[in-house]
C-alpha atoms as a PDB file:
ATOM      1  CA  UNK A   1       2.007 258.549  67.427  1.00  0.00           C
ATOM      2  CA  UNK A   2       0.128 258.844  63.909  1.00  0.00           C
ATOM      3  CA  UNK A   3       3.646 258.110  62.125  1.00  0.00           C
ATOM      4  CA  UNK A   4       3.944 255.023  64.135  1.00  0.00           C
ATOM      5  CA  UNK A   5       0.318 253.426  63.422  1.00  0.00           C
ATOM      6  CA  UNK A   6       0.251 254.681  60.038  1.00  0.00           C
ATOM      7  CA  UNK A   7       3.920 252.864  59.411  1.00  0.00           C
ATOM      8  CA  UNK A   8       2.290 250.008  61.222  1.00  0.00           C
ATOM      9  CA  UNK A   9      -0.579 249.502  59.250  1.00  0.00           C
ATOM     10  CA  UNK A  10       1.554 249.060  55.752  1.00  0.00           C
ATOM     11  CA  UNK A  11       3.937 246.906  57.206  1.00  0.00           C
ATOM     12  CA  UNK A  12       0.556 245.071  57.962  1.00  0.00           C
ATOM     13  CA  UNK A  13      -0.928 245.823  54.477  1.00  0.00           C
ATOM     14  CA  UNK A  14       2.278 244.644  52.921  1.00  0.00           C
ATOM     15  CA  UNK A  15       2.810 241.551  55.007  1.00  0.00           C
ATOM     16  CA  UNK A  16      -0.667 240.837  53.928  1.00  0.00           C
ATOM     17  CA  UNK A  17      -0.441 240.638  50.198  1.00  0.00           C
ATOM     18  CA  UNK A  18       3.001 238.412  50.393  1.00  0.00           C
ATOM     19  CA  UNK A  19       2.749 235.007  48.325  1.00  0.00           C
ATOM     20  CA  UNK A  20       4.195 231.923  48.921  1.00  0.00           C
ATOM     21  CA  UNK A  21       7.564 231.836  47.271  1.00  0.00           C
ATOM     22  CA  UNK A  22       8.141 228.260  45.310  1.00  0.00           C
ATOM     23  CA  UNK A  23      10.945 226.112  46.515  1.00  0.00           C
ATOM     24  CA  UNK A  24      13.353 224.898  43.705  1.00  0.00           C
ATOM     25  CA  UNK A  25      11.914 221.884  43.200  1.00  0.00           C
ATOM     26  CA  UNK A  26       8.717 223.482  43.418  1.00  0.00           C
ATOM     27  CA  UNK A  27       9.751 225.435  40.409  1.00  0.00           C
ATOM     28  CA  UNK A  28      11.145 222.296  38.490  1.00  0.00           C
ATOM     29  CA  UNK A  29       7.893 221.109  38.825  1.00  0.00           C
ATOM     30  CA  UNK A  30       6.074 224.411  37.051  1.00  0.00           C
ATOM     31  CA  UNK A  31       8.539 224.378  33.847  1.00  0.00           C
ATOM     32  CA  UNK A  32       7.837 220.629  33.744  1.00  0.00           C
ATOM     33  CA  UNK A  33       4.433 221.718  33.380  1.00  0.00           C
ATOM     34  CA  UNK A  34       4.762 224.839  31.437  1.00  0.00           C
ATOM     35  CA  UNK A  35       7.045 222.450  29.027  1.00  0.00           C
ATOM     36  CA  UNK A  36       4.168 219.851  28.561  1.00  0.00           C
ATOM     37  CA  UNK A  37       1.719 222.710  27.590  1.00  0.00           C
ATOM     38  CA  UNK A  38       4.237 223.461  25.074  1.00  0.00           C
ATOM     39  CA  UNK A  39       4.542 219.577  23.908  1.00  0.00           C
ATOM     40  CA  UNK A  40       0.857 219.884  23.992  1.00  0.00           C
ATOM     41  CA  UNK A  41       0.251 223.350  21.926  1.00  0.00           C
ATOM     42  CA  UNK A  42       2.787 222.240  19.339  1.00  0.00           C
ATOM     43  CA  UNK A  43       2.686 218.265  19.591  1.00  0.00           C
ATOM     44  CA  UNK A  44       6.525 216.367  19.333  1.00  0.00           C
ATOM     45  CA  UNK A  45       6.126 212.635  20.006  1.00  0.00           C
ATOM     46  CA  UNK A  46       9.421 212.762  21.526  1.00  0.00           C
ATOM     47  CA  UNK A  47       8.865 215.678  24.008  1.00  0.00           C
ATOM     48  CA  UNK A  48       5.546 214.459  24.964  1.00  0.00           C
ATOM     49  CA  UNK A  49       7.616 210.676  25.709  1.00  0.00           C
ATOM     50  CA  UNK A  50      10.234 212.565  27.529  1.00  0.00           C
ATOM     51  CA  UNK A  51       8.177 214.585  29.846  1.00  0.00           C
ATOM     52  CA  UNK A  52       5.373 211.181  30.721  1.00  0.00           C
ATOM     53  CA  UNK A  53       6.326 207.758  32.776  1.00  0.00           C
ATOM     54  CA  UNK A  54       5.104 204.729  30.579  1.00  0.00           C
ATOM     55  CA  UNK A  55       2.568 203.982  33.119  1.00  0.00           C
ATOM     56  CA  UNK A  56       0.908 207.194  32.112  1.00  0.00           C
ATOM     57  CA  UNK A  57      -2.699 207.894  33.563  1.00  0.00           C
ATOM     58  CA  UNK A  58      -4.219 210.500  31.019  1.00  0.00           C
ATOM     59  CA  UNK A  59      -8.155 211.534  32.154  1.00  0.00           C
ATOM     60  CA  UNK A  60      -9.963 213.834  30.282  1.00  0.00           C
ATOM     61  CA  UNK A  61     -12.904 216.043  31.975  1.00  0.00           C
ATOM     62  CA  UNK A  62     -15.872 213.688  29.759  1.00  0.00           C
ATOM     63  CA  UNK A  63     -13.999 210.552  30.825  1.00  0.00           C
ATOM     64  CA  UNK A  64     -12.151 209.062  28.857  1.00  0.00           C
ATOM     65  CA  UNK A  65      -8.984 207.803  29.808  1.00  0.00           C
ATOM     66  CA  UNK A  66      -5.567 207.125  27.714  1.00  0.00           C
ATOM     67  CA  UNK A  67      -1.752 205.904  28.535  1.00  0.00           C
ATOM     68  CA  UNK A  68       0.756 206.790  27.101  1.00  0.00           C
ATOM     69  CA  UNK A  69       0.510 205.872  23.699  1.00  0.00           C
ATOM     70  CA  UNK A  70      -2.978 206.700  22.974  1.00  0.00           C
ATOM     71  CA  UNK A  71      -2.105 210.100  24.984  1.00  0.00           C
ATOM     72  CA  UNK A  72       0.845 211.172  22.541  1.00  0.00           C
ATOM     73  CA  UNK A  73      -0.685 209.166  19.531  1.00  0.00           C
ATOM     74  CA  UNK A  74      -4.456 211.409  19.490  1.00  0.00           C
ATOM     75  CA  UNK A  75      -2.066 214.503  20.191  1.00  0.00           C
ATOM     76  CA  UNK A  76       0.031 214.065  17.166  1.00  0.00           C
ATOM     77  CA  UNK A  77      -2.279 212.487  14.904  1.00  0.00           C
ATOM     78  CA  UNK A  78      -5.654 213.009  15.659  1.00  0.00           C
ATOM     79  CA  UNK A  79      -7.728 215.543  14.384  1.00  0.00           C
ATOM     80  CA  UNK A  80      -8.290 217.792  18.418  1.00  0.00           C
ATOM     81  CA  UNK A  81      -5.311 221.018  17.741  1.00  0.00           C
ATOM     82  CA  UNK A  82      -4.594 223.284  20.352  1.00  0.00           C
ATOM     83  CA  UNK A  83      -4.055 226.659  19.341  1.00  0.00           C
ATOM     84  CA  UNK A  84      -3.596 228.170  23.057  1.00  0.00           C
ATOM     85  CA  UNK A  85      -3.089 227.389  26.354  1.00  0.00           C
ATOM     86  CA  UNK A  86      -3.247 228.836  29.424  1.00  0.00           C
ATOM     87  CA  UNK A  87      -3.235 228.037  33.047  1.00  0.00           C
ATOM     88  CA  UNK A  88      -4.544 229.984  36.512  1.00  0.00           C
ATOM     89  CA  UNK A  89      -4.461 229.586  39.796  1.00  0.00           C
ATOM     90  CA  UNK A  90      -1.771 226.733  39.968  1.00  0.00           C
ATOM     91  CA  UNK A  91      -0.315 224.891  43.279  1.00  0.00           C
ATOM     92  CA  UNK A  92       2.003 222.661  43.921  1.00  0.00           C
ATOM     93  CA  UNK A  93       2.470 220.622  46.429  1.00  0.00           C
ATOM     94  CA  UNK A  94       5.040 218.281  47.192  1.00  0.00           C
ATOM     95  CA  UNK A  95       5.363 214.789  48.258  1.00  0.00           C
ATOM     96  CA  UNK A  96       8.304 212.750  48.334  1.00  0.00           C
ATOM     97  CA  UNK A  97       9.498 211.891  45.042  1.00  0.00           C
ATOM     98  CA  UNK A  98       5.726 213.299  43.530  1.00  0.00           C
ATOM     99  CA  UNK A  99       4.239 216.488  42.777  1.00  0.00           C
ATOM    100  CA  UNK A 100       0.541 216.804  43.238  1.00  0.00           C
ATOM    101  CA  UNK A 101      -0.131 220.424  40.518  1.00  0.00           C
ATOM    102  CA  UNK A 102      -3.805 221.921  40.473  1.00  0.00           C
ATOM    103  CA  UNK A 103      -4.679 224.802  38.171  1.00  0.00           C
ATOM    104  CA  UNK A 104      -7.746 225.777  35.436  1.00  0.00           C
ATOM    105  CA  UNK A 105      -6.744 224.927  32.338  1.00  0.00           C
ATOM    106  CA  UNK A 106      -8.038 227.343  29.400  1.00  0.00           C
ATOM    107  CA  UNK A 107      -7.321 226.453  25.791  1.00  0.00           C
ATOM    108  CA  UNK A 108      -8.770 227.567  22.339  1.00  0.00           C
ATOM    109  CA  UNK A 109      -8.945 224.485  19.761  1.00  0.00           C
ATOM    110  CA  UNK A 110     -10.271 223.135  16.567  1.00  0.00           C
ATOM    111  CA  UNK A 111     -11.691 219.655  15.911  1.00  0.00           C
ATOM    112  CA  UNK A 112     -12.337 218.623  12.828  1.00  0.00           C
ATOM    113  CA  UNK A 113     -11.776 221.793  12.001  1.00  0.00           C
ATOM    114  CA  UNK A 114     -14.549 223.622  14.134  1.00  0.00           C
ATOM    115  CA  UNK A 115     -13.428 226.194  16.606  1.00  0.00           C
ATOM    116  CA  UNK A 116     -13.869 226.256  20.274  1.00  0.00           C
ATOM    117  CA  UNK A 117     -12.734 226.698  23.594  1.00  0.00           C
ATOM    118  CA  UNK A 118     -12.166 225.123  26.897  1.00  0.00           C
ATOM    119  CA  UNK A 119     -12.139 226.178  30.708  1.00  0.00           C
ATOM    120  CA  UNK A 120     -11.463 222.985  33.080  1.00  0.00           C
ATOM    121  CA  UNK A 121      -9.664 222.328  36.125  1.00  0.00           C
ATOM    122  CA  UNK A 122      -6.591 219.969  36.200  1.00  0.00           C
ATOM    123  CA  UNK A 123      -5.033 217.794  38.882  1.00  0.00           C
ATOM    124  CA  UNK A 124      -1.757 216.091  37.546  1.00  0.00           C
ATOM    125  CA  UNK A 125       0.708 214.151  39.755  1.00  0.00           C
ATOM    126  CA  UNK A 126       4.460 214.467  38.768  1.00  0.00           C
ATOM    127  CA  UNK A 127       6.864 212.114  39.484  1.00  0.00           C
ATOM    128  CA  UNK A 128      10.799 212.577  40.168  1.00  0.00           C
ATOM    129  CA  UNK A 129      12.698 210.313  37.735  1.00  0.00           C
ATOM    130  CA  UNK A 130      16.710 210.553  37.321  1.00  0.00           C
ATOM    131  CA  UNK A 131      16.160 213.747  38.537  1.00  0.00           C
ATOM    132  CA  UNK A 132      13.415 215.031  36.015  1.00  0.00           C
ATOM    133  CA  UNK A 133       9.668 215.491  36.979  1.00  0.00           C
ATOM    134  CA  UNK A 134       7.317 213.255  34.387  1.00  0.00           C
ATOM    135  CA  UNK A 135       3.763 213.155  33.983  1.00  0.00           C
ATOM    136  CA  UNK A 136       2.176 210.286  35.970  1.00  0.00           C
ATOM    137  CA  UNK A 137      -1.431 211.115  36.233  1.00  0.00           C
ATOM    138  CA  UNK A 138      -3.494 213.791  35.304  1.00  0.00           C
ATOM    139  CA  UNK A 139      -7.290 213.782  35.717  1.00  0.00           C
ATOM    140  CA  UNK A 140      -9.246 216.819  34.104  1.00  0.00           C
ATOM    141  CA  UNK A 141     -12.790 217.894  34.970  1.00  0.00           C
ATOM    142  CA  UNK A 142     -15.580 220.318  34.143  1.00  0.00           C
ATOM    143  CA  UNK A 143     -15.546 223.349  36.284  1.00  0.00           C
END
């Protein structure tokens, strides 16, 4: 009787701790955004084009808003360098032909040379194109 309680009881346990397991597309959509923090960390104006639709929605968490061009053009030109990235927590959810991704985005940086760091949360919509998940929207803000 003990056996059979005590088996019981970590089936339980085990069922307990089980996660979610991402469905392929589901897992299209993470490399799609584990390859834009790469375009991101180490900034290719062709990647970062390949991986965003030109109607690009780009919000950072103090406001301001860019497309596509201003987006890519700060990233590979402007003075803002990434030096790490990292992201917790992430979901994905799917709808249709979009992906709507949350997670807390943590980066070190310089500007203008100064150091810093950064700890936001991120909600970016993906969108199927051809077959490839791009960057519609993403809207960042302070945690």
């Amino acid at each position: 009787m003990y056996m059979k309680k005590y088996f019981l009881f970590i089936l339980l346990a085990g069922l307990s701790f089980t996660t979610h397991a991402q469905s392929k597309e589901e897992k299209k959509v993470a490399a799609a955004v584990e390859a834009l923090n790469a375009a991101i960390l180490h900034p290719d104006k062709e990647r970062l084009s390949a991986l965003t639709v030109e109607q690009l929605s780009y919000g950072h968490s103090n406001g301001k808003i860019q497309n596509k061009s201003v987006f890519i053009d700060d990233l590979t030109h402007g003075s803002f360098h990434f030096l790490t990235i990292t992201t917790a927590g992430q979901i994905i959810q799917l709808a249709g032909n979009n992906a709507i991704v949350r997670h807390i985005f943590t980066a070190d940086f310089t500007n203008n040379g100064v150091s810093g760091n950064l700890k936001i949360g991120n909600l970016l919509i993906w969108q199927k194109h051809h077959g490839s998940w791009k960057l519609l929207a993403r809207q960042a803000y302070k945690l």
